[in-house]
ModelCIF file with pLDDT and N, C-alpha, C, O atoms, coordinates in Angstrom:
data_MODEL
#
_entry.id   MODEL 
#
_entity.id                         1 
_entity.type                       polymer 
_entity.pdbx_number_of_molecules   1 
#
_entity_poly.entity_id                      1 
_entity_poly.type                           'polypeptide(L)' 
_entity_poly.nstd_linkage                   no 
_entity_poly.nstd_monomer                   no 
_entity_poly.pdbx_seq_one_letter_code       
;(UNK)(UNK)(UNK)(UNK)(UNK)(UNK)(UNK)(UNK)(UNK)(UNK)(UNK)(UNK)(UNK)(UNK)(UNK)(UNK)
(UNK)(UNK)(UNK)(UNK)(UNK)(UNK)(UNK)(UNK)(UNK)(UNK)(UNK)(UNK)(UNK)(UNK)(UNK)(UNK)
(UNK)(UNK)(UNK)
;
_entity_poly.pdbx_seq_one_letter_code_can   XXXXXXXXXXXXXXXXXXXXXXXXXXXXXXXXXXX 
_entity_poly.pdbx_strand_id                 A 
#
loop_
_entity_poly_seq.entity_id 
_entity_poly_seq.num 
_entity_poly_seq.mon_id 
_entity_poly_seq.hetero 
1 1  UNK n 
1 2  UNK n 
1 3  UNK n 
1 4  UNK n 
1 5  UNK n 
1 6  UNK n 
1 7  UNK n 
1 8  UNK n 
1 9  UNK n 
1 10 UNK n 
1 11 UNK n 
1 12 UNK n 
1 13 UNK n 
1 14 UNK n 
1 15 UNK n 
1 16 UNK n 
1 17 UNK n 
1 18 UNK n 
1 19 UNK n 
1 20 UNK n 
1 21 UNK n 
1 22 UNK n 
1 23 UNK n 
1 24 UNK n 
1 25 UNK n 
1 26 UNK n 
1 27 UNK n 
1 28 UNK n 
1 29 UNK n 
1 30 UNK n 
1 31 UNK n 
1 32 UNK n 
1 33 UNK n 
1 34 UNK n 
1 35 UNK n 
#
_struct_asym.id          A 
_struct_asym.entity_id   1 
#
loop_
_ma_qa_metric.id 
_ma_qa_metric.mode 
_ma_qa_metric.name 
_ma_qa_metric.software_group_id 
_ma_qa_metric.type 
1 global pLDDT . pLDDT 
2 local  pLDDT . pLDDT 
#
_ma_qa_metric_global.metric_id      1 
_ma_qa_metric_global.metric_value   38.97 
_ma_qa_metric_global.model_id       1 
_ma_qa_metric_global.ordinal_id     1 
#
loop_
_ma_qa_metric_local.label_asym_id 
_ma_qa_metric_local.label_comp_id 
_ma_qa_metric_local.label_seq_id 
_ma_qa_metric_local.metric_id 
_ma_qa_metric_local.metric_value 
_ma_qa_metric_local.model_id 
_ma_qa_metric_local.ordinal_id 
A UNK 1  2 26.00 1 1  
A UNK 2  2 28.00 1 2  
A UNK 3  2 29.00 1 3  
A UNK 4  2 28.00 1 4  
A UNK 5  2 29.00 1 5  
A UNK 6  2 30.00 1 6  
A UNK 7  2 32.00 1 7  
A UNK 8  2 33.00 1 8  
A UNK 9  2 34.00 1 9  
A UNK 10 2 36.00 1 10 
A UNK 11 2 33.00 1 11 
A UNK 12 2 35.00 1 12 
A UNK 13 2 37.00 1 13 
A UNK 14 2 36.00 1 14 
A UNK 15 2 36.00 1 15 
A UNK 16 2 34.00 1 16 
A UNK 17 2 36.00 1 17 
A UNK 18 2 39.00 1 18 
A UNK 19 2 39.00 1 19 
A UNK 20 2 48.00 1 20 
A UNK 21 2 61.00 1 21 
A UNK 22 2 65.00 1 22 
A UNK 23 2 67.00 1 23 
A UNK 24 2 59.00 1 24 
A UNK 25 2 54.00 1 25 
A UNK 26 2 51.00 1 26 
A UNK 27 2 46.00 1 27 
A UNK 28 2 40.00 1 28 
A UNK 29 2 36.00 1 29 
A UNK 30 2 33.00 1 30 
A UNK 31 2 34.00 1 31 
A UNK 32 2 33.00 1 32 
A UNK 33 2 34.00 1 33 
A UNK 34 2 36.00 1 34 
A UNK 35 2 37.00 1 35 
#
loop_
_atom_site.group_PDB 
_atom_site.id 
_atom_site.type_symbol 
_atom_site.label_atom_id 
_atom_site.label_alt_id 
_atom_site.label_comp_id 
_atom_site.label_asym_id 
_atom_site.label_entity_id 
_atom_site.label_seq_id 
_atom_site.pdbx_PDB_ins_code 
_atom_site.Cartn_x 
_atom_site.Cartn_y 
_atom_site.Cartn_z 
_atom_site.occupancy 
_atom_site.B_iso_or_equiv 
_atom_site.pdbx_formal_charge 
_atom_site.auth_seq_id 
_atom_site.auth_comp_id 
_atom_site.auth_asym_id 
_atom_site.auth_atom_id 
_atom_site.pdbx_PDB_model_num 
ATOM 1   N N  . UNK A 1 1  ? 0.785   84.135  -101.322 1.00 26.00 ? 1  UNK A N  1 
ATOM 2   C CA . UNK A 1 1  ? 0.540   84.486  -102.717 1.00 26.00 ? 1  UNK A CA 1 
ATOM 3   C C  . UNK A 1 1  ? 1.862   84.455  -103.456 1.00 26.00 ? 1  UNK A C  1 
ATOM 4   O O  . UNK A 1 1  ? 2.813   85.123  -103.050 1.00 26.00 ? 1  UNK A O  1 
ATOM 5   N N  . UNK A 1 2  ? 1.942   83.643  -104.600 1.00 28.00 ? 2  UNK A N  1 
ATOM 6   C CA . UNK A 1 2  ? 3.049   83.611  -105.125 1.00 28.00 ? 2  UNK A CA 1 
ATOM 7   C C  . UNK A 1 2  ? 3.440   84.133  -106.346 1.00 28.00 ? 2  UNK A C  1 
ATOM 8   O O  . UNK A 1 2  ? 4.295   83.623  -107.070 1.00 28.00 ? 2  UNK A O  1 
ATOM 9   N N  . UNK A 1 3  ? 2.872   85.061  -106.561 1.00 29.00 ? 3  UNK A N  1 
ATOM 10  C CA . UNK A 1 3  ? 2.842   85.657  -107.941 1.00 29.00 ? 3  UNK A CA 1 
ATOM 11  C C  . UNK A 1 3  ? 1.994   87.407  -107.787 1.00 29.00 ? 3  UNK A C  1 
ATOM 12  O O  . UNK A 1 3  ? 1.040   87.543  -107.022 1.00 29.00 ? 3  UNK A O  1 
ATOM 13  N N  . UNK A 1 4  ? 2.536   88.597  -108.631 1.00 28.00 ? 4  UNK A N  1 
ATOM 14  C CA . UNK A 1 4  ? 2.302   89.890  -108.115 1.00 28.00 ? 4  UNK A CA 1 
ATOM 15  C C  . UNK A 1 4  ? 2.123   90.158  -109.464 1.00 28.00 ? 4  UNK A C  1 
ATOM 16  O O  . UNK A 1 4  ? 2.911   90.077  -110.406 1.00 28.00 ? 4  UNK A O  1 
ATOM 17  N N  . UNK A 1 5  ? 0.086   90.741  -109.359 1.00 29.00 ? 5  UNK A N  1 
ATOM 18  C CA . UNK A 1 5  ? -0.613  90.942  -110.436 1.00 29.00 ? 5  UNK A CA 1 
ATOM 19  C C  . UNK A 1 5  ? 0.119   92.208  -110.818 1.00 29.00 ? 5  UNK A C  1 
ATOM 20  O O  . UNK A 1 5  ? 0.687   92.974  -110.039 1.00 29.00 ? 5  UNK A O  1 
ATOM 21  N N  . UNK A 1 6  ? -0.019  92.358  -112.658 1.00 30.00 ? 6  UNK A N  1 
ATOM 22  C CA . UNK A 1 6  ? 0.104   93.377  -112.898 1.00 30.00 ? 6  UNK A CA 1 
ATOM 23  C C  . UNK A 1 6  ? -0.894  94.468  -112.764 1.00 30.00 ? 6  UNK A C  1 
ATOM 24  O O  . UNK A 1 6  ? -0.469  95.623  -112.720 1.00 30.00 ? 6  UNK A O  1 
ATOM 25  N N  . UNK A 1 7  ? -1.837  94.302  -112.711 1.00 32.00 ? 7  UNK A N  1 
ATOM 26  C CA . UNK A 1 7  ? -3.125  95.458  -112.267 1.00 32.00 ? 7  UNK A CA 1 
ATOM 27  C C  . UNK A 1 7  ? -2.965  95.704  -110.885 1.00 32.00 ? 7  UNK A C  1 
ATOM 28  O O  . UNK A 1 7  ? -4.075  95.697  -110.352 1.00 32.00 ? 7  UNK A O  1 
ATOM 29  N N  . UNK A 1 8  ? -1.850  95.968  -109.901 1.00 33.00 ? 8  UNK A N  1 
ATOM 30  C CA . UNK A 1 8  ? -1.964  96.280  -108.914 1.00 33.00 ? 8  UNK A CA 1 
ATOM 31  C C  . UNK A 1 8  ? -2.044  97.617  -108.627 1.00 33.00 ? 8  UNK A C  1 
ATOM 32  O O  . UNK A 1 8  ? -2.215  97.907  -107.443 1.00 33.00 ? 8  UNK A O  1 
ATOM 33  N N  . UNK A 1 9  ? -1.930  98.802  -109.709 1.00 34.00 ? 9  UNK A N  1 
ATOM 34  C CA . UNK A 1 9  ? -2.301  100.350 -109.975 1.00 34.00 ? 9  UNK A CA 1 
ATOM 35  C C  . UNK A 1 9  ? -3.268  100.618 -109.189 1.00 34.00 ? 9  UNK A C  1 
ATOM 36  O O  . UNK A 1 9  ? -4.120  99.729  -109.180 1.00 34.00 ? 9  UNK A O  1 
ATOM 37  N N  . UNK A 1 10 ? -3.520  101.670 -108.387 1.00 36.00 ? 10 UNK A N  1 
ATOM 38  C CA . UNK A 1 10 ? -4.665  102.327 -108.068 1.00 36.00 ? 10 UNK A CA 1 
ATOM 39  C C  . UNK A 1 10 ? -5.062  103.403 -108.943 1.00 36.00 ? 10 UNK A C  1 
ATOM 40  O O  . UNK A 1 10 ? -4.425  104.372 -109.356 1.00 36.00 ? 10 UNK A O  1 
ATOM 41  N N  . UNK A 1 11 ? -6.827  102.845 -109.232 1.00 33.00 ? 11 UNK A N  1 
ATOM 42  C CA . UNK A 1 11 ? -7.065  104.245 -109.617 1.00 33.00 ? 11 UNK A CA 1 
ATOM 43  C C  . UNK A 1 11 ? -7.266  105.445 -109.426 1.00 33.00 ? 11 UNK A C  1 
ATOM 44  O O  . UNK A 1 11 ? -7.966  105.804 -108.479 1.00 33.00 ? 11 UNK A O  1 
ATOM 45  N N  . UNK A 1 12 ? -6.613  106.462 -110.409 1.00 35.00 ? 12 UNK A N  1 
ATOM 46  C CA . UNK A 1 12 ? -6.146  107.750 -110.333 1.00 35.00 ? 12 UNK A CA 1 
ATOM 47  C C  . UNK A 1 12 ? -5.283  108.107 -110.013 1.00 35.00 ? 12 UNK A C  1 
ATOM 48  O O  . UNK A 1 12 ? -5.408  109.325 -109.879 1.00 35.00 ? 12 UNK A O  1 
ATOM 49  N N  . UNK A 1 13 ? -3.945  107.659 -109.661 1.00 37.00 ? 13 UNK A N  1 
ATOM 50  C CA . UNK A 1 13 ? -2.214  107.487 -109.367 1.00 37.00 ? 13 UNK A CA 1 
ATOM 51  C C  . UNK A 1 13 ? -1.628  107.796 -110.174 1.00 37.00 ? 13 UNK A C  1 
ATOM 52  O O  . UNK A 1 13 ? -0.594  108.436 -109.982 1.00 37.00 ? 13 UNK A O  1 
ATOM 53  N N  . UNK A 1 14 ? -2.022  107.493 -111.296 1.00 36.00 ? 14 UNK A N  1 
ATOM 54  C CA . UNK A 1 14 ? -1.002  107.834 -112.563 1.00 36.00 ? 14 UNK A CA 1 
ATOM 55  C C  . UNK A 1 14 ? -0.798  108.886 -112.848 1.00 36.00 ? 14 UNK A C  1 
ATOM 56  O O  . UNK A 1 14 ? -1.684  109.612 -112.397 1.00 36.00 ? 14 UNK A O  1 
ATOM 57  N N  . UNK A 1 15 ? -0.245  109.284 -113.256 1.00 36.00 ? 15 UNK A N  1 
ATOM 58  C CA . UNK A 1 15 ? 0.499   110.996 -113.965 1.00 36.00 ? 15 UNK A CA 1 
ATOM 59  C C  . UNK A 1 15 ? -0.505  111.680 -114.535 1.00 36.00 ? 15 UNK A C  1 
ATOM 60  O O  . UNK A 1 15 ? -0.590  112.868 -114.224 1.00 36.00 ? 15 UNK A O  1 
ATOM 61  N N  . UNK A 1 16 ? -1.376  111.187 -115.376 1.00 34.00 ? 16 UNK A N  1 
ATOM 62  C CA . UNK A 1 16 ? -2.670  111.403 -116.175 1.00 34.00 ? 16 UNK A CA 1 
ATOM 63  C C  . UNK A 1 16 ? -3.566  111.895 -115.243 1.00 34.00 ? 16 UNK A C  1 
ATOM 64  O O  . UNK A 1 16 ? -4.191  112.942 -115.408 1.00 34.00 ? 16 UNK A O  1 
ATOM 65  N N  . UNK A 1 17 ? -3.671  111.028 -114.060 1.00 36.00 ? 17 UNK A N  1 
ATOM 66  C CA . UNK A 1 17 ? -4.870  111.611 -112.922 1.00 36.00 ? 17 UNK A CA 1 
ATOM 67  C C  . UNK A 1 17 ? -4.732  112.753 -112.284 1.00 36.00 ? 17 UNK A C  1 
ATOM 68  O O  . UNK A 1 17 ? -5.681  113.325 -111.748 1.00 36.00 ? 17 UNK A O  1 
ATOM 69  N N  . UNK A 1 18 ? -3.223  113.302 -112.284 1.00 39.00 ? 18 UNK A N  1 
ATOM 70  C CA . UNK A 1 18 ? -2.907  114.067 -111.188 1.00 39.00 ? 18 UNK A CA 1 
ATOM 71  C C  . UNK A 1 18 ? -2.370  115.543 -112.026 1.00 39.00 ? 18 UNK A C  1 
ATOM 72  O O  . UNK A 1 18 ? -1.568  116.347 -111.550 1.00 39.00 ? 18 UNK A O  1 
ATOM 73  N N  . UNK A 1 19 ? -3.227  115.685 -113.767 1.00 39.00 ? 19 UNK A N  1 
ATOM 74  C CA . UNK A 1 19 ? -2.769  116.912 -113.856 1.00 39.00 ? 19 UNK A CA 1 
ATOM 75  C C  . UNK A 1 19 ? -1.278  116.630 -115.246 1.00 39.00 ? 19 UNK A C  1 
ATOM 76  O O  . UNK A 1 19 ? -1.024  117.309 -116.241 1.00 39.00 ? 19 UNK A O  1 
ATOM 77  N N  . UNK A 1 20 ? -0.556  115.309 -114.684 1.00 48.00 ? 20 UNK A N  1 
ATOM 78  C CA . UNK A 1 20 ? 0.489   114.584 -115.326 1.00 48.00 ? 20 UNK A CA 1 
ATOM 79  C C  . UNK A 1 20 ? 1.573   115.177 -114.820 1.00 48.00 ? 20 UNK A C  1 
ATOM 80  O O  . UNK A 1 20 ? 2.548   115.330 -115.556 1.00 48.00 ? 20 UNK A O  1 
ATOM 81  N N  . UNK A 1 21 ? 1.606   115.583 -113.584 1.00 61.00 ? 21 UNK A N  1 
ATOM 82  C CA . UNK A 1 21 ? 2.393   115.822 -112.676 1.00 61.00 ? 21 UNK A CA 1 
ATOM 83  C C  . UNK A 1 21 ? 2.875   114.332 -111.657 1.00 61.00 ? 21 UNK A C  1 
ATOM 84  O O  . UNK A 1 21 ? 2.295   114.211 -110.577 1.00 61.00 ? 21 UNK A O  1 
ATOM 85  N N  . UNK A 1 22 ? 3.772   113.418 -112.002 1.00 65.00 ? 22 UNK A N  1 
ATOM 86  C CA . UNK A 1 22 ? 4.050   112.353 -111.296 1.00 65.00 ? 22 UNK A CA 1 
ATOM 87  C C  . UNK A 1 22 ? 4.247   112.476 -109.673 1.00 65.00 ? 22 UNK A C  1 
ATOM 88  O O  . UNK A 1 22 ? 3.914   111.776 -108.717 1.00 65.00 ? 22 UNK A O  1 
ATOM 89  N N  . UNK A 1 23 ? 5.106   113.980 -109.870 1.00 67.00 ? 23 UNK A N  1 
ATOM 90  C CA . UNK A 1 23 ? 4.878   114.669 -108.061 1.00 67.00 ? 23 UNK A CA 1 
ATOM 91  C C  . UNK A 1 23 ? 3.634   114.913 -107.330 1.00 67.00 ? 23 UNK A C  1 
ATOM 92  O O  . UNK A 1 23 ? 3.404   114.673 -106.144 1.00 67.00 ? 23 UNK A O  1 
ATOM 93  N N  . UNK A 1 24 ? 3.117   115.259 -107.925 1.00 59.00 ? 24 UNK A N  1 
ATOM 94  C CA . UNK A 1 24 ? 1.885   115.586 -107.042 1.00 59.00 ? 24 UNK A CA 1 
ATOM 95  C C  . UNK A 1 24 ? 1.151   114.356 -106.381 1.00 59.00 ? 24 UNK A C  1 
ATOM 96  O O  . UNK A 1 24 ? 1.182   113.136 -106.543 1.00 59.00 ? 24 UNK A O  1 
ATOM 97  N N  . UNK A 1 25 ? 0.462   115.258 -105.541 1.00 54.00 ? 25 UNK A N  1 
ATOM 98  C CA . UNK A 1 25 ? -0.244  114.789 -104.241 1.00 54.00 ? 25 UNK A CA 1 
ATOM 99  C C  . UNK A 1 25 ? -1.156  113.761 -105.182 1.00 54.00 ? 25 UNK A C  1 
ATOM 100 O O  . UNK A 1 25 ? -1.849  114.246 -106.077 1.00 54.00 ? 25 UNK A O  1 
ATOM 101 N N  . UNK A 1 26 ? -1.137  112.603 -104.993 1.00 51.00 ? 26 UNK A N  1 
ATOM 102 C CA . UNK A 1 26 ? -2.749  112.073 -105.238 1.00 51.00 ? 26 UNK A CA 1 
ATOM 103 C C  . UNK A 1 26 ? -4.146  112.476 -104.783 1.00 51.00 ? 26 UNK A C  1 
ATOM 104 O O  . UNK A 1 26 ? -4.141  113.314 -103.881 1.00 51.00 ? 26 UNK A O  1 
ATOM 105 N N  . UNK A 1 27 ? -5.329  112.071 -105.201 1.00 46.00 ? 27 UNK A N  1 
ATOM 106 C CA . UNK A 1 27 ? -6.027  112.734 -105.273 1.00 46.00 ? 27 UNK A CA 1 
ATOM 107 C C  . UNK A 1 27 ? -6.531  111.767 -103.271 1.00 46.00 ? 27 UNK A C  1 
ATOM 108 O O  . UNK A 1 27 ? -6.406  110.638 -102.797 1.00 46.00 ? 27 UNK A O  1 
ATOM 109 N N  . UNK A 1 28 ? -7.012  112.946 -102.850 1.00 40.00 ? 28 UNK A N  1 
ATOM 110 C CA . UNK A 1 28 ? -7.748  112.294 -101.870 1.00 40.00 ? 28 UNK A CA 1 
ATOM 111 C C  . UNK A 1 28 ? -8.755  111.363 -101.505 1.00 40.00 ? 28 UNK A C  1 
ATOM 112 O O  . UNK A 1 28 ? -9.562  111.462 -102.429 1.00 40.00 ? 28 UNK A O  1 
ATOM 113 N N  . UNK A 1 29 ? -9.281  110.335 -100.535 1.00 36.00 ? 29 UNK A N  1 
ATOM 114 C CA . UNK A 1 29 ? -10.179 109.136 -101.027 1.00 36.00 ? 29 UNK A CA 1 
ATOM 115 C C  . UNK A 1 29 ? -10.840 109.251 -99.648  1.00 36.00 ? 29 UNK A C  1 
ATOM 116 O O  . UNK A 1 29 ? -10.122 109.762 -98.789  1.00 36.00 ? 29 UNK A O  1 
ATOM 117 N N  . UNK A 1 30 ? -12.200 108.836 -99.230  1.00 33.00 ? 30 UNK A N  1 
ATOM 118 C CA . UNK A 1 30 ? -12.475 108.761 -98.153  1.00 33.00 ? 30 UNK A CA 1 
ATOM 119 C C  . UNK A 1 30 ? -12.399 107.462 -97.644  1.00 33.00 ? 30 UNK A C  1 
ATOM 120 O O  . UNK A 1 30 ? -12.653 106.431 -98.266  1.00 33.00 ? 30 UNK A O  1 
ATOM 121 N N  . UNK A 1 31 ? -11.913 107.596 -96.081  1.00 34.00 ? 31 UNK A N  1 
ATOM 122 C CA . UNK A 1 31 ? -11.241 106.141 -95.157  1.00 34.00 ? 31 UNK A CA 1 
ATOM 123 C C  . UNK A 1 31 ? -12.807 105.000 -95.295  1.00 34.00 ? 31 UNK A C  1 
ATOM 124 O O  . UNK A 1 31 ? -13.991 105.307 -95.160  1.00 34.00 ? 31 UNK A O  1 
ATOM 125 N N  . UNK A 1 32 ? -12.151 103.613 -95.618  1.00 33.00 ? 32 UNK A N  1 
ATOM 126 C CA . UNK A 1 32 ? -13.560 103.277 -95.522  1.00 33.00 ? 32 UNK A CA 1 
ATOM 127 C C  . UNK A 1 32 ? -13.509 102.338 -94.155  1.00 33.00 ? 32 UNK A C  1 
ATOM 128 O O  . UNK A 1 32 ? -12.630 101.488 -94.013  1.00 33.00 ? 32 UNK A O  1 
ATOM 129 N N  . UNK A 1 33 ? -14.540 102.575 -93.164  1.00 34.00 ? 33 UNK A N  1 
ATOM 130 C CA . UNK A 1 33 ? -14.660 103.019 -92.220  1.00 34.00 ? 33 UNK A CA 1 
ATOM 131 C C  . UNK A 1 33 ? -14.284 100.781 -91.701  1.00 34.00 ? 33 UNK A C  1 
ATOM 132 O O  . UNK A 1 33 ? -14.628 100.041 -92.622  1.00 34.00 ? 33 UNK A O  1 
ATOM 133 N N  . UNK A 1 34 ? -13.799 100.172 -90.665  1.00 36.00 ? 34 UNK A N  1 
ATOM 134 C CA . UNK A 1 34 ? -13.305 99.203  -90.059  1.00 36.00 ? 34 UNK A CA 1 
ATOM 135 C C  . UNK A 1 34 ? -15.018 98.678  -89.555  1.00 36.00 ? 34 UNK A C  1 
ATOM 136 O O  . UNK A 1 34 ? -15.809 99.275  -88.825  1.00 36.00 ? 34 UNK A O  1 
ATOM 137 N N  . UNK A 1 35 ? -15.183 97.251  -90.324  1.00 37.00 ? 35 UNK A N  1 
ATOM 138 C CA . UNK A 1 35 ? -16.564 96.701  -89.697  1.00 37.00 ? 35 UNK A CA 1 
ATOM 139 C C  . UNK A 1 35 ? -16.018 95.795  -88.259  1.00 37.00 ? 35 UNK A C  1 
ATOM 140 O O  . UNK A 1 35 ? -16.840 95.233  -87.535  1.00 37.00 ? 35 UNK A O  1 
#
């Protein structure tokens, strides 16, 4: 791949998601499970 999208953000990472605390923990996600 030769080129690195700008939408590579996950959602809810941002400062906004977390309270707008950039430190804080992200929010937790459940593992999705290996077929």
């Amino acid at each position: 791949v030769d080129t690195a999208s700008a939408g590579t953000g996950r959602t809810g990472t941002s400062p906004a998601a977390t309270g707008g605390d950039p430190l804080a923990p992200a929010p937790d996600a459940a593992a999705v499970p290996a077929a």
